[in-house]
C-alpha atoms as a PDB file:
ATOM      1  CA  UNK A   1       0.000   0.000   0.000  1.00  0.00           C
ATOM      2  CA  UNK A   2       1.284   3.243  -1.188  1.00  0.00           C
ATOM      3  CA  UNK A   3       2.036   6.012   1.473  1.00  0.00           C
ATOM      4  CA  UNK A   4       4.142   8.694   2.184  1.00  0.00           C
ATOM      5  CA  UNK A   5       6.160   8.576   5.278  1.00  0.00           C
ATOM      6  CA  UNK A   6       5.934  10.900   8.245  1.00  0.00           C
ATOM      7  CA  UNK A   7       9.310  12.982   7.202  1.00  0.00           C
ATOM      8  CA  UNK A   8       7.392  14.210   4.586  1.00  0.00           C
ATOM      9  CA  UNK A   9       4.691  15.266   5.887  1.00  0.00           C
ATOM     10  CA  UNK A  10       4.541  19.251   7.222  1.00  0.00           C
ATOM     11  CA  UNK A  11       4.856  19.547  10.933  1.00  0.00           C
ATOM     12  CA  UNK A  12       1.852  20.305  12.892  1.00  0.00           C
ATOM     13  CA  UNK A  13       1.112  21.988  16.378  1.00  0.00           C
ATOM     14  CA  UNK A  14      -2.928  21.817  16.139  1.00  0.00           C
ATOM     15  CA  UNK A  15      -5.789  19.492  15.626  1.00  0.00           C
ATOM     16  CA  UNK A  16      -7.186  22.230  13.060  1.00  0.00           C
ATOM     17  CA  UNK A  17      -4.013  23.096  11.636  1.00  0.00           C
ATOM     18  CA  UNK A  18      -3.091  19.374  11.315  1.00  0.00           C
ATOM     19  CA  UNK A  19      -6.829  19.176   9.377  1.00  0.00           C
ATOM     20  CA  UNK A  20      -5.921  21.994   7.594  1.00  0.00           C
ATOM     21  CA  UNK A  21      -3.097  20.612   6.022  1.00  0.00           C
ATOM     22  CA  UNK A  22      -4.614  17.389   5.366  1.00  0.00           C
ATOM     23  CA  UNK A  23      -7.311  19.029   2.782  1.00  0.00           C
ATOM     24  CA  UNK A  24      -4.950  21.442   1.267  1.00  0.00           C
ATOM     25  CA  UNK A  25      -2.745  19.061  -0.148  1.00  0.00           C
ATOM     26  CA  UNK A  26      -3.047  17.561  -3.731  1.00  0.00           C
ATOM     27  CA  UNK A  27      -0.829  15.026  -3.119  1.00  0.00           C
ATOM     28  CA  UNK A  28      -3.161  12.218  -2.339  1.00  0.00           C
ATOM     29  CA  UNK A  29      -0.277  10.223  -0.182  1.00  0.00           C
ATOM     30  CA  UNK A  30       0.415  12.448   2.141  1.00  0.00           C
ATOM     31  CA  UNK A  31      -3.662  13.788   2.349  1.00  0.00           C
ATOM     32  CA  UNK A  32      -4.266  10.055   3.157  1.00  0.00           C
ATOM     33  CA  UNK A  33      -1.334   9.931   5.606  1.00  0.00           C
ATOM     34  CA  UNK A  34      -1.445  13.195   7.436  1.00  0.00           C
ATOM     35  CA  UNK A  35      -5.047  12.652   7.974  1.00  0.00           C
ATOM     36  CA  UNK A  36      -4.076   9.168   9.562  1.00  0.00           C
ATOM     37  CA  UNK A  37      -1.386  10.661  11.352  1.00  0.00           C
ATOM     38  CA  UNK A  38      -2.717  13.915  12.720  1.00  0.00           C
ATOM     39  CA  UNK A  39      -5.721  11.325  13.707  1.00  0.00           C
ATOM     40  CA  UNK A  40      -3.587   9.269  15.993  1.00  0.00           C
ATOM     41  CA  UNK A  41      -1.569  12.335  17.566  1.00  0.00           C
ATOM     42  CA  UNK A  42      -4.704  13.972  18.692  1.00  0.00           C
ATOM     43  CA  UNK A  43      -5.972  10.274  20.291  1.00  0.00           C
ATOM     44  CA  UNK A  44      -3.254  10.538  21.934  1.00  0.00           C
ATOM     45  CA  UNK A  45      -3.836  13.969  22.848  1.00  0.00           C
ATOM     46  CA  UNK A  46      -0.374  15.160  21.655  1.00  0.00           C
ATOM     47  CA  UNK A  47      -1.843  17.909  19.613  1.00  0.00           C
ATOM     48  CA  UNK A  48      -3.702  21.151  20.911  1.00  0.00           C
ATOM     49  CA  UNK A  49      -7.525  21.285  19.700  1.00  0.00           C
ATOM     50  CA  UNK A  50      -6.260  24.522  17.753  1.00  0.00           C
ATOM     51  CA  UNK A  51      -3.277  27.114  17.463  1.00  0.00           C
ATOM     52  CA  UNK A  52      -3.534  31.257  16.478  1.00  0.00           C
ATOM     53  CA  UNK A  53      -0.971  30.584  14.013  1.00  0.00           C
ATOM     54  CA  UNK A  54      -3.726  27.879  12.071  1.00  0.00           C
ATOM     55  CA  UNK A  55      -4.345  28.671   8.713  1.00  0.00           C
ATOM     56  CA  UNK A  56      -7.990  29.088   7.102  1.00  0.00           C
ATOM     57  CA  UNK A  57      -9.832  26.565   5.701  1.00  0.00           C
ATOM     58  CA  UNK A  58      -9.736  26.188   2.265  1.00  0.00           C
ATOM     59  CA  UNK A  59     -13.086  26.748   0.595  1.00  0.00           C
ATOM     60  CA  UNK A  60     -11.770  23.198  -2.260  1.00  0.00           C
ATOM     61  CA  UNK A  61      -9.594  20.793  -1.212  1.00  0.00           C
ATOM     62  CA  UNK A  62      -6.165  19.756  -2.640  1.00  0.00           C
ATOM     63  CA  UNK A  63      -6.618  17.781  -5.849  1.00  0.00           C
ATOM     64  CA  UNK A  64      -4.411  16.355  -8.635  1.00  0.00           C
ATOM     65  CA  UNK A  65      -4.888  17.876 -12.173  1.00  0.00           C
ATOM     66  CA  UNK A  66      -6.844  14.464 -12.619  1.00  0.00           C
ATOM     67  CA  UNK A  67      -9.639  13.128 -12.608  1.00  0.00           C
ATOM     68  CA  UNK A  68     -11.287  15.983 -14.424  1.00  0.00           C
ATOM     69  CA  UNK A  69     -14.350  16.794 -12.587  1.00  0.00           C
ATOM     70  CA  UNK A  70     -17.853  17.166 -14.709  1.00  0.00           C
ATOM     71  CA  UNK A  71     -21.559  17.326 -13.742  1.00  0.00           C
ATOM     72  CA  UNK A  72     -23.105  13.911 -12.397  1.00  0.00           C
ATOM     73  CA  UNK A  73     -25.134  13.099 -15.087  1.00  0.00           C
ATOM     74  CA  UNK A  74     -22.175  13.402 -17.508  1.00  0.00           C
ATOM     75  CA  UNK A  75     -20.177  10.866 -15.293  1.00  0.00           C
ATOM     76  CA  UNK A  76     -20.974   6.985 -17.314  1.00  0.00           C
ATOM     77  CA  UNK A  77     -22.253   3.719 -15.754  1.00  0.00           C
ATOM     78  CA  UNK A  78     -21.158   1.176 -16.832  1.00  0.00           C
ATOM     79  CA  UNK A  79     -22.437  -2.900 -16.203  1.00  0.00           C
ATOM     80  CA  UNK A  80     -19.958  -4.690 -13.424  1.00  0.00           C
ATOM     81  CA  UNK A  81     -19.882  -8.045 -15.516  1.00  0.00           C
ATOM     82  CA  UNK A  82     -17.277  -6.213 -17.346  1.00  0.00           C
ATOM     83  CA  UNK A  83     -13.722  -5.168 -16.220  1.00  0.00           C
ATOM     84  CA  UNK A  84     -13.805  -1.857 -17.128  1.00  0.00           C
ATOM     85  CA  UNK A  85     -17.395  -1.652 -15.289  1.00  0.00           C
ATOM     86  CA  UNK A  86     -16.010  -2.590 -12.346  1.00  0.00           C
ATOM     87  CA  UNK A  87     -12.869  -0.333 -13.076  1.00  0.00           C
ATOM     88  CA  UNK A  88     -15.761   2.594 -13.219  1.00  0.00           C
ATOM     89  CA  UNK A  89     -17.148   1.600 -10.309  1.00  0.00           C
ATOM     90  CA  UNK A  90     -14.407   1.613  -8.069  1.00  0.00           C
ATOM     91  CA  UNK A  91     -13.325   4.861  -9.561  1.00  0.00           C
ATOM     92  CA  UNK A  92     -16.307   6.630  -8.585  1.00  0.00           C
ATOM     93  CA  UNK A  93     -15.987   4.496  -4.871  1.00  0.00           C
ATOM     94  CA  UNK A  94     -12.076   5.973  -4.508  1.00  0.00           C
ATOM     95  CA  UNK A  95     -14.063   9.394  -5.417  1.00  0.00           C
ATOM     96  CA  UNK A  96     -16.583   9.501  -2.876  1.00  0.00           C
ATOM     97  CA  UNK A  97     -13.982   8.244   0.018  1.00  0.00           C
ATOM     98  CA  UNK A  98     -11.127  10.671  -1.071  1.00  0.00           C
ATOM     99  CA  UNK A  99     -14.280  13.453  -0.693  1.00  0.00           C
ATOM    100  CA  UNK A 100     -15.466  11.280   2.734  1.00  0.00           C
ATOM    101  CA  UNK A 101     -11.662  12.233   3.422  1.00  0.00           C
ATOM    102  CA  UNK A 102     -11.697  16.012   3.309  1.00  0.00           C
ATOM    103  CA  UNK A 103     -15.363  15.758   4.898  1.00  0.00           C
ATOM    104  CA  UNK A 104     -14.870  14.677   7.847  1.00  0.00           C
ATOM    105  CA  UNK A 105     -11.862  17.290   8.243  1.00  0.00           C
ATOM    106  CA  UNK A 106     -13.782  19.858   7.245  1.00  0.00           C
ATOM    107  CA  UNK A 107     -15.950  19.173  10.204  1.00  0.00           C
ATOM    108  CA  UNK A 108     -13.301  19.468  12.447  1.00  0.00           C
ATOM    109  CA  UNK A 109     -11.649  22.387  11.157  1.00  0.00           C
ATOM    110  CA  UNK A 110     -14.172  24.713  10.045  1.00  0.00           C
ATOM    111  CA  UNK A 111     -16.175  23.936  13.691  1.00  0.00           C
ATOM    112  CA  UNK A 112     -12.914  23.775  15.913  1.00  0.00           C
ATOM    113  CA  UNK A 113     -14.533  26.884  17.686  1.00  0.00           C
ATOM    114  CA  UNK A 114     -17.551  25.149  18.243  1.00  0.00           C
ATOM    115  CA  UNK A 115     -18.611  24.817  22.116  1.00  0.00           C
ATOM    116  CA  UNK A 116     -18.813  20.930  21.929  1.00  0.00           C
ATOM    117  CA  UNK A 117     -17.180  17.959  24.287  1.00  0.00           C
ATOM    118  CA  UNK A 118     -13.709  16.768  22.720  1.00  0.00           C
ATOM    119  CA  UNK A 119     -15.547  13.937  22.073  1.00  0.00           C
ATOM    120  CA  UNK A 120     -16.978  15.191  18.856  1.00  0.00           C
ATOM    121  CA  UNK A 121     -13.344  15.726  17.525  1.00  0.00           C
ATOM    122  CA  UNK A 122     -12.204  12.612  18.551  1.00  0.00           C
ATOM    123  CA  UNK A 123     -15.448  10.962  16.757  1.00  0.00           C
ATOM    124  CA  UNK A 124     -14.380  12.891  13.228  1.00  0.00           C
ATOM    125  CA  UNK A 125     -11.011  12.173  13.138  1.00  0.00           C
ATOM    126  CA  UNK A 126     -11.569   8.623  13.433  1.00  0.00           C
ATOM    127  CA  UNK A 127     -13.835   8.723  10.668  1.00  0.00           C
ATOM    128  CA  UNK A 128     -11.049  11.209   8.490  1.00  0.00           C
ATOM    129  CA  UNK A 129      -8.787   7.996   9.701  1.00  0.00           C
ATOM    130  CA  UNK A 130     -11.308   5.256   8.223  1.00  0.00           C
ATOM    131  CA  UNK A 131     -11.993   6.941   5.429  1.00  0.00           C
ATOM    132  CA  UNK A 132      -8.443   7.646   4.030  1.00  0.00           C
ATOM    133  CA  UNK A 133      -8.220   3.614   4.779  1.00  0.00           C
ATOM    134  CA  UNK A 134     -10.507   3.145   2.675  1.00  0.00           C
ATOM    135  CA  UNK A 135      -9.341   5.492  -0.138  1.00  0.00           C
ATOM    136  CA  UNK A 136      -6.110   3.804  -0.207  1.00  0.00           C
ATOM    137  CA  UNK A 137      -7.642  -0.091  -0.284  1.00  0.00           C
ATOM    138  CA  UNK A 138     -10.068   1.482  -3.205  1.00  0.00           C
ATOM    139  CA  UNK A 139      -6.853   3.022  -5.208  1.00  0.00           C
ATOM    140  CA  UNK A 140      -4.766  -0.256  -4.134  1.00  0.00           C
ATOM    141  CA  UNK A 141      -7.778  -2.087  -5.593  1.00  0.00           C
ATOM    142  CA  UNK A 142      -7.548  -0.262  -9.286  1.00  0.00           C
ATOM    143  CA  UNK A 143      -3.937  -0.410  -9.627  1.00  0.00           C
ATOM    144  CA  UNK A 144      -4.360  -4.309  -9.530  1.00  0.00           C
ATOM    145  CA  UNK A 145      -6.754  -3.967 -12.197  1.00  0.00           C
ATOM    146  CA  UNK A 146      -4.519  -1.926 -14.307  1.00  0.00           C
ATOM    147  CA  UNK A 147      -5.947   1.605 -13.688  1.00  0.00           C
ATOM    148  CA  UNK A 148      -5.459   3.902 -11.106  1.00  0.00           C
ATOM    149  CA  UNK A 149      -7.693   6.931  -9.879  1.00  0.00           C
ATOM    150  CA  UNK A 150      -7.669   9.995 -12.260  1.00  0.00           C
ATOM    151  CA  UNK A 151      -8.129   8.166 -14.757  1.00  0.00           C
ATOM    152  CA  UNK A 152     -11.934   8.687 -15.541  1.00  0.00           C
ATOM    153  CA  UNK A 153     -13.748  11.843 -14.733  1.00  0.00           C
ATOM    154  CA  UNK A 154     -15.936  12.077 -11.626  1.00  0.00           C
ATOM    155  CA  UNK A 155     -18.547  14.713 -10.446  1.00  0.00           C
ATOM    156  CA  UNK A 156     -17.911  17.689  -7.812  1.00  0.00           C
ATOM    157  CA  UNK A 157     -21.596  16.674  -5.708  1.00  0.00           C
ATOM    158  CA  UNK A 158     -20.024  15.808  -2.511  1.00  0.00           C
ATOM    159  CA  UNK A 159     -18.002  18.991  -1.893  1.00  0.00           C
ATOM    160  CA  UNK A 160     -21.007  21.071  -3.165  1.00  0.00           C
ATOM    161  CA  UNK A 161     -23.160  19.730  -0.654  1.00  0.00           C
ATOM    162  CA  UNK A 162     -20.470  20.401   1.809  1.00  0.00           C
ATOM    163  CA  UNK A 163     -20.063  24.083   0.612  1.00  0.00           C
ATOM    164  CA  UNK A 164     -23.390  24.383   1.096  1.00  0.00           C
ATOM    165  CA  UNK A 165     -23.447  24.022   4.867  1.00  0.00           C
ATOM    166  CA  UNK A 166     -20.538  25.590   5.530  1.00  0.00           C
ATOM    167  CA  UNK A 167     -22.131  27.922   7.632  1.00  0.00           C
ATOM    168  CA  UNK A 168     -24.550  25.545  10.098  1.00  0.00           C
ATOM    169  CA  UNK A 169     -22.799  22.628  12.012  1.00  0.00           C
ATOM    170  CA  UNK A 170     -26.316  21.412  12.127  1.00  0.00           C
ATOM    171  CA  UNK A 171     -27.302  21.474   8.812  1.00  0.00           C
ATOM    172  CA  UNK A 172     -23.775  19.841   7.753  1.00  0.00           C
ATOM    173  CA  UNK A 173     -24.761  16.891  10.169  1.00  0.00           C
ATOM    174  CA  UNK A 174     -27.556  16.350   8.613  1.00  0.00           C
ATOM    175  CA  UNK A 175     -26.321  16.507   4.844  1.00  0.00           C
ATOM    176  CA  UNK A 176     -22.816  15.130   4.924  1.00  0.00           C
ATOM    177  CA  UNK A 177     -23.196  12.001   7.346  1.00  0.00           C
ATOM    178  CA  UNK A 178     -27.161  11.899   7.484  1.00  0.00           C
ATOM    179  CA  UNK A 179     -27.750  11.847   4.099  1.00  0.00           C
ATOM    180  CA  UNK A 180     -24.402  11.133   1.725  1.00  0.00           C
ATOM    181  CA  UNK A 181     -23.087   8.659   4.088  1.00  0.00           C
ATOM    182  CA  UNK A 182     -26.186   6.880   4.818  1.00  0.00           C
ATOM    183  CA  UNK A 183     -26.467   6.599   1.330  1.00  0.00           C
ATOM    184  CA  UNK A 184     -23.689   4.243   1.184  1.00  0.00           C
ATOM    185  CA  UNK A 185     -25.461   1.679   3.918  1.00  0.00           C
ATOM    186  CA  UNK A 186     -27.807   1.228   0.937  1.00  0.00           C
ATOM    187  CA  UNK A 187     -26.734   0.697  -2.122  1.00  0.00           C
ATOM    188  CA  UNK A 188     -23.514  -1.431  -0.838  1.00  0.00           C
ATOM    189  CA  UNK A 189     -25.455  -4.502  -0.004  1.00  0.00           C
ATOM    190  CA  UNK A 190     -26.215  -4.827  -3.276  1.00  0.00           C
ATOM    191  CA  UNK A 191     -22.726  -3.846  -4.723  1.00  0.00           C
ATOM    192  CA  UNK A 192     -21.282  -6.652  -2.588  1.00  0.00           C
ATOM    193  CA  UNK A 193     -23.632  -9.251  -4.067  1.00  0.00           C
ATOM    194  CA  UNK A 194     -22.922  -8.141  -7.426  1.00  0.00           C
ATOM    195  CA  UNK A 195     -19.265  -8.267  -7.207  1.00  0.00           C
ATOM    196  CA  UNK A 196     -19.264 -11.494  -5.579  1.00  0.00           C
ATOM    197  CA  UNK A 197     -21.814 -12.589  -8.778  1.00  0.00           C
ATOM    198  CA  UNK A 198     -19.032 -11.581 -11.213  1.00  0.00           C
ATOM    199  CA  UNK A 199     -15.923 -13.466  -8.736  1.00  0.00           C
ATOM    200  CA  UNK A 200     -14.345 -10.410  -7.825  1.00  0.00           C
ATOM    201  CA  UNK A 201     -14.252 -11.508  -4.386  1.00  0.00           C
ATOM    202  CA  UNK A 202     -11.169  -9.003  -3.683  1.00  0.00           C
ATOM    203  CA  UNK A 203     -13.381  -6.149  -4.710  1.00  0.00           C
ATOM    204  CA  UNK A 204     -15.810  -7.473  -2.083  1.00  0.00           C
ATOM    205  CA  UNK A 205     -13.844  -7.878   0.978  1.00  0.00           C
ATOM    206  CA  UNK A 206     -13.048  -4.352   0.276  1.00  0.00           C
ATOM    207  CA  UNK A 207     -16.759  -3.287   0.803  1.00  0.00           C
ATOM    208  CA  UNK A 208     -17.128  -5.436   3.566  1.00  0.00           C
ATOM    209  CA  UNK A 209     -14.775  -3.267   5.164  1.00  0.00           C
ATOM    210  CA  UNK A 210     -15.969  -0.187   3.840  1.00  0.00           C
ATOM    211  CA  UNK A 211     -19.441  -1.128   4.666  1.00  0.00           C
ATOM    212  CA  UNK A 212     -18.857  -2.109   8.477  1.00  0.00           C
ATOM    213  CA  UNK A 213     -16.934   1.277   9.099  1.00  0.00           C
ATOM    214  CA  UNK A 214     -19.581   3.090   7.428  1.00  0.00           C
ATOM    215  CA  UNK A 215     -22.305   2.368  10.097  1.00  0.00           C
ATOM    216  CA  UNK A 216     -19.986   3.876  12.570  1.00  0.00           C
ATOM    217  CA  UNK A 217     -19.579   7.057  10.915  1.00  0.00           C
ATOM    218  CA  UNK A 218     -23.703   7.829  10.315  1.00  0.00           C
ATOM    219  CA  UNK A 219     -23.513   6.980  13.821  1.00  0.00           C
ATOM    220  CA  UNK A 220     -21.407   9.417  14.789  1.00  0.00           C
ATOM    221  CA  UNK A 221     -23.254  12.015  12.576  1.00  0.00           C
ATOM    222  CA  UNK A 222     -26.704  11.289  14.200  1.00  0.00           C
ATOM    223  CA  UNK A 223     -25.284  11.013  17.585  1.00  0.00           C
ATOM    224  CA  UNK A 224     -23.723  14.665  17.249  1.00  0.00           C
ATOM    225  CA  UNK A 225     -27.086  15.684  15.482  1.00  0.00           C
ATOM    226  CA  UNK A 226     -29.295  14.714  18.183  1.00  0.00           C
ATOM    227  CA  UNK A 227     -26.676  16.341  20.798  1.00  0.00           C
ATOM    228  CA  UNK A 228     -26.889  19.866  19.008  1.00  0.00           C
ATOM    229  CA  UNK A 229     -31.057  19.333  18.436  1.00  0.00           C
ATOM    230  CA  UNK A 230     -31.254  18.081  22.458  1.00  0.00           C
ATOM    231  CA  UNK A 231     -29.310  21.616  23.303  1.00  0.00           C
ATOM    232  CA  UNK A 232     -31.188  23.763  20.814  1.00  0.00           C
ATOM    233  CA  UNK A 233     -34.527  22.063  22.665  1.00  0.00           C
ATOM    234  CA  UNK A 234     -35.458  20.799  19.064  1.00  0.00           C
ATOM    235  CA  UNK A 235     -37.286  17.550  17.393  1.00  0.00           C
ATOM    236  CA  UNK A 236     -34.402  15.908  16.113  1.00  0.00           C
ATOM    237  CA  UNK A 237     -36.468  14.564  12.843  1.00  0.00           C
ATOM    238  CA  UNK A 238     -38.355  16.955  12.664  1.00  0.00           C
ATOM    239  CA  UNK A 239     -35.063  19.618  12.533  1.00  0.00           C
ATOM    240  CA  UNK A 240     -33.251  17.140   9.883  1.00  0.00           C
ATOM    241  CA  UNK A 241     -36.290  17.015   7.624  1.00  0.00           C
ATOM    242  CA  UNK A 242     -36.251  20.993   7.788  1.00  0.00           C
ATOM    243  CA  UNK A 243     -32.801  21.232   6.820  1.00  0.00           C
ATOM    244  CA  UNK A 244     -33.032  18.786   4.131  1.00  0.00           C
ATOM    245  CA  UNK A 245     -35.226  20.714   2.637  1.00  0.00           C
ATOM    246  CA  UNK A 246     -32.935  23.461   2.850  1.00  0.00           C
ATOM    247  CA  UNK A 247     -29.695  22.594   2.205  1.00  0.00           C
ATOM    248  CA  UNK A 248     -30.609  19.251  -0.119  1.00  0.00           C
ATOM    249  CA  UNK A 249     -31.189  19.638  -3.578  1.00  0.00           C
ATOM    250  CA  UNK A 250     -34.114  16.535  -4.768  1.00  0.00           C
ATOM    251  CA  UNK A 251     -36.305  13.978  -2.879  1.00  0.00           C
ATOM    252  CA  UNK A 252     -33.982  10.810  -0.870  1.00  0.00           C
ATOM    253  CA  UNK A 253     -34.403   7.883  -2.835  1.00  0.00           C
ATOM    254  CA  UNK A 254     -35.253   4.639  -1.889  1.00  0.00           C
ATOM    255  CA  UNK A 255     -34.809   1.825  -1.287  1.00  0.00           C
ATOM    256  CA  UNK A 256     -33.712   2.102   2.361  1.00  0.00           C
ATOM    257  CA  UNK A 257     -31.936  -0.008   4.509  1.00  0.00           C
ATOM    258  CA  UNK A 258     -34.005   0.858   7.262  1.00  0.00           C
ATOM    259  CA  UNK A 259     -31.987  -2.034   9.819  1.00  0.00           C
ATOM    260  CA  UNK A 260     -28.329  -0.568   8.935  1.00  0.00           C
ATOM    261  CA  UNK A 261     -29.591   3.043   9.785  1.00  0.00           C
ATOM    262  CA  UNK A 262     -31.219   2.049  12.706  1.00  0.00           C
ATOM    263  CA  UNK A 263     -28.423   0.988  14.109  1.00  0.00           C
ATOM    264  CA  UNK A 264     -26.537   3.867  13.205  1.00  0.00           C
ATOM    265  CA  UNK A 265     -29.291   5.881  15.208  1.00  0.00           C
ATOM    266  CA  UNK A 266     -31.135   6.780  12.025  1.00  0.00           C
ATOM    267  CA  UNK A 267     -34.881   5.642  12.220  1.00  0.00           C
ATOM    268  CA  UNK A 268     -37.389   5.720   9.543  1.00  0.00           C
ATOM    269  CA  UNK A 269     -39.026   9.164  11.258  1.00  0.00           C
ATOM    270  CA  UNK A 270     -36.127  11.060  10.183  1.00  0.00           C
ATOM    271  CA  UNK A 271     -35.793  10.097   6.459  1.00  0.00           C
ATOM    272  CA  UNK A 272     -39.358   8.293   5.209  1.00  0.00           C
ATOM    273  CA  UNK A 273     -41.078  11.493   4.159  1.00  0.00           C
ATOM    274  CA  UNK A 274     -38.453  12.666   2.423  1.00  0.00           C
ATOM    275  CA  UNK A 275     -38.706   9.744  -0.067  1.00  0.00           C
ATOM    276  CA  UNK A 276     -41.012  10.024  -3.109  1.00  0.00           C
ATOM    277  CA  UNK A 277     -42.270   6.672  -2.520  1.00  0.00           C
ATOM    278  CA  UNK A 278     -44.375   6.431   0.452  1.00  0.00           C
ATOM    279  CA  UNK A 279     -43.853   3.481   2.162  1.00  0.00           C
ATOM    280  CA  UNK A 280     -46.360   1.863   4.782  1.00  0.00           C
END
């Protein structure tokens, strides 16, 4: 597995400026790897929450020239009986983890201010940890197959939605983790079977991972959700359904794999109305 060591990563004082770092850089190895190690310095509380000498928070993250990035409709599916399907697929996978990457950093930079336990921190930077894990098992996964990421184009969705909420802590919860990440608990099932179907039982055991990790981090997002709702005195689905509307651009689409949210903390209230298919 490809990744840079620690003497070339920059030195950092701060959680946030540690975070900071991590999503400016376009090198993907040491994004990966400074998230990972920043991530294990602050569990081990050798790292300040933040510093006056951090820097801002970039508004994009650090990105290689490639892929080229293009609207979603414009990005191609393709079927997974065939290699380069499956190449596609786990292109767009590596995509939407390198994004779950800068995410969950995000969260704890731009919100570093944020009167909430250390707990929360500690929560989203083991999810920045996961997730570069999985970016580099994805990547590792395509360079077996001959490819390697950049070399299709992907779409910009994931970081718009994050734009978006820039502003709310809130309404990010309820977007990033509530609604992109939850995502993921549904449409995987099926993207294991399928994989499996075709032999690529590699490809699988990477989702297996991928999927397991993934209920912990909508956990974490509806734990900290309910935490801000409970302080605000608010209904906690009846606050995400308002800020979906909001902040969420189209309906949430089914199907829903109502037992994997559950047990991330996500019940039916929250998300069924939402859906343009009522369900009993």
């Amino acid at each position: 597995m490809t990744q840079a060591p620690d003497n070339y990563l920059p030195s950092v004082t701060s959680l946030r400026g540690g975070a900071v770092a991590a999503i400016a850089s376009a090198d993907l190895d040491i994004k990966t790897a400074l998230a990972q190690n920043v991530a294990t310095r602050w569990f081990e509380r050798r790292l300040s929450l933040r510093s006056p000498l951090d820097p801002t928070v970039p508004e994009r993250p650090g990105r290689p020239d490639k892929p080229e990035l293009v609207p979603p409709k414009a990005v191609e599916k393709r079927s997974l009986h065939t290699l380069n399907g499956r190449i596609a697929t786990l292109h767009a996978i590596a995509h939407i983890e390198l994004n779950a990457v800068d995410l969950a950093l995000d969260i704890v930079a731009r919100y570093a201010t944020e009167p909430v336990p250390f707990s929360f921190f500690d929560g989203w930077m083991q999810v920045a940890f996961e997730e570069a894990k999985h970016f580099r098992m994805v990547r590792d996964r395509l360079r077996a197959l001959g490819a390697d990421y950049g070399d299709m184009p992907a779409h910009d969705g994931l970081w718009q939605a994050a734009h978006s909420t820039r502003n709310d802590l809130t309404a990010r919860l309820a977007v990033v983790p509530l609604i992109l990440e939850a995502r993921g608990l549904d449409v995987t099932p099926s993207l294991q079977a399928k994989m499996r179907e075709t032999g690529d039982l590699e490809t699988a055991s990477i989702l297996d991972v991928i999927y397991n990790d993934e209920k912990g981090h909508v956990a974490v997002g509806a734990k900290w959700f309910r935490f801000l709702c409970a302080r605000e005195r608010k209904d906690p689905a009846a606050t995400f359904k308002e800020l979906v509307r909001l902040n969420f651009r189209g309906p949430l689409k089914p199907p829903f794999n109502d037992l994997a949210r559950a047990e991330a903390g996500l019940t039916p209230s929250f998300y069924r109305s939402l859906s343009p298919i009522s369900h009993a």
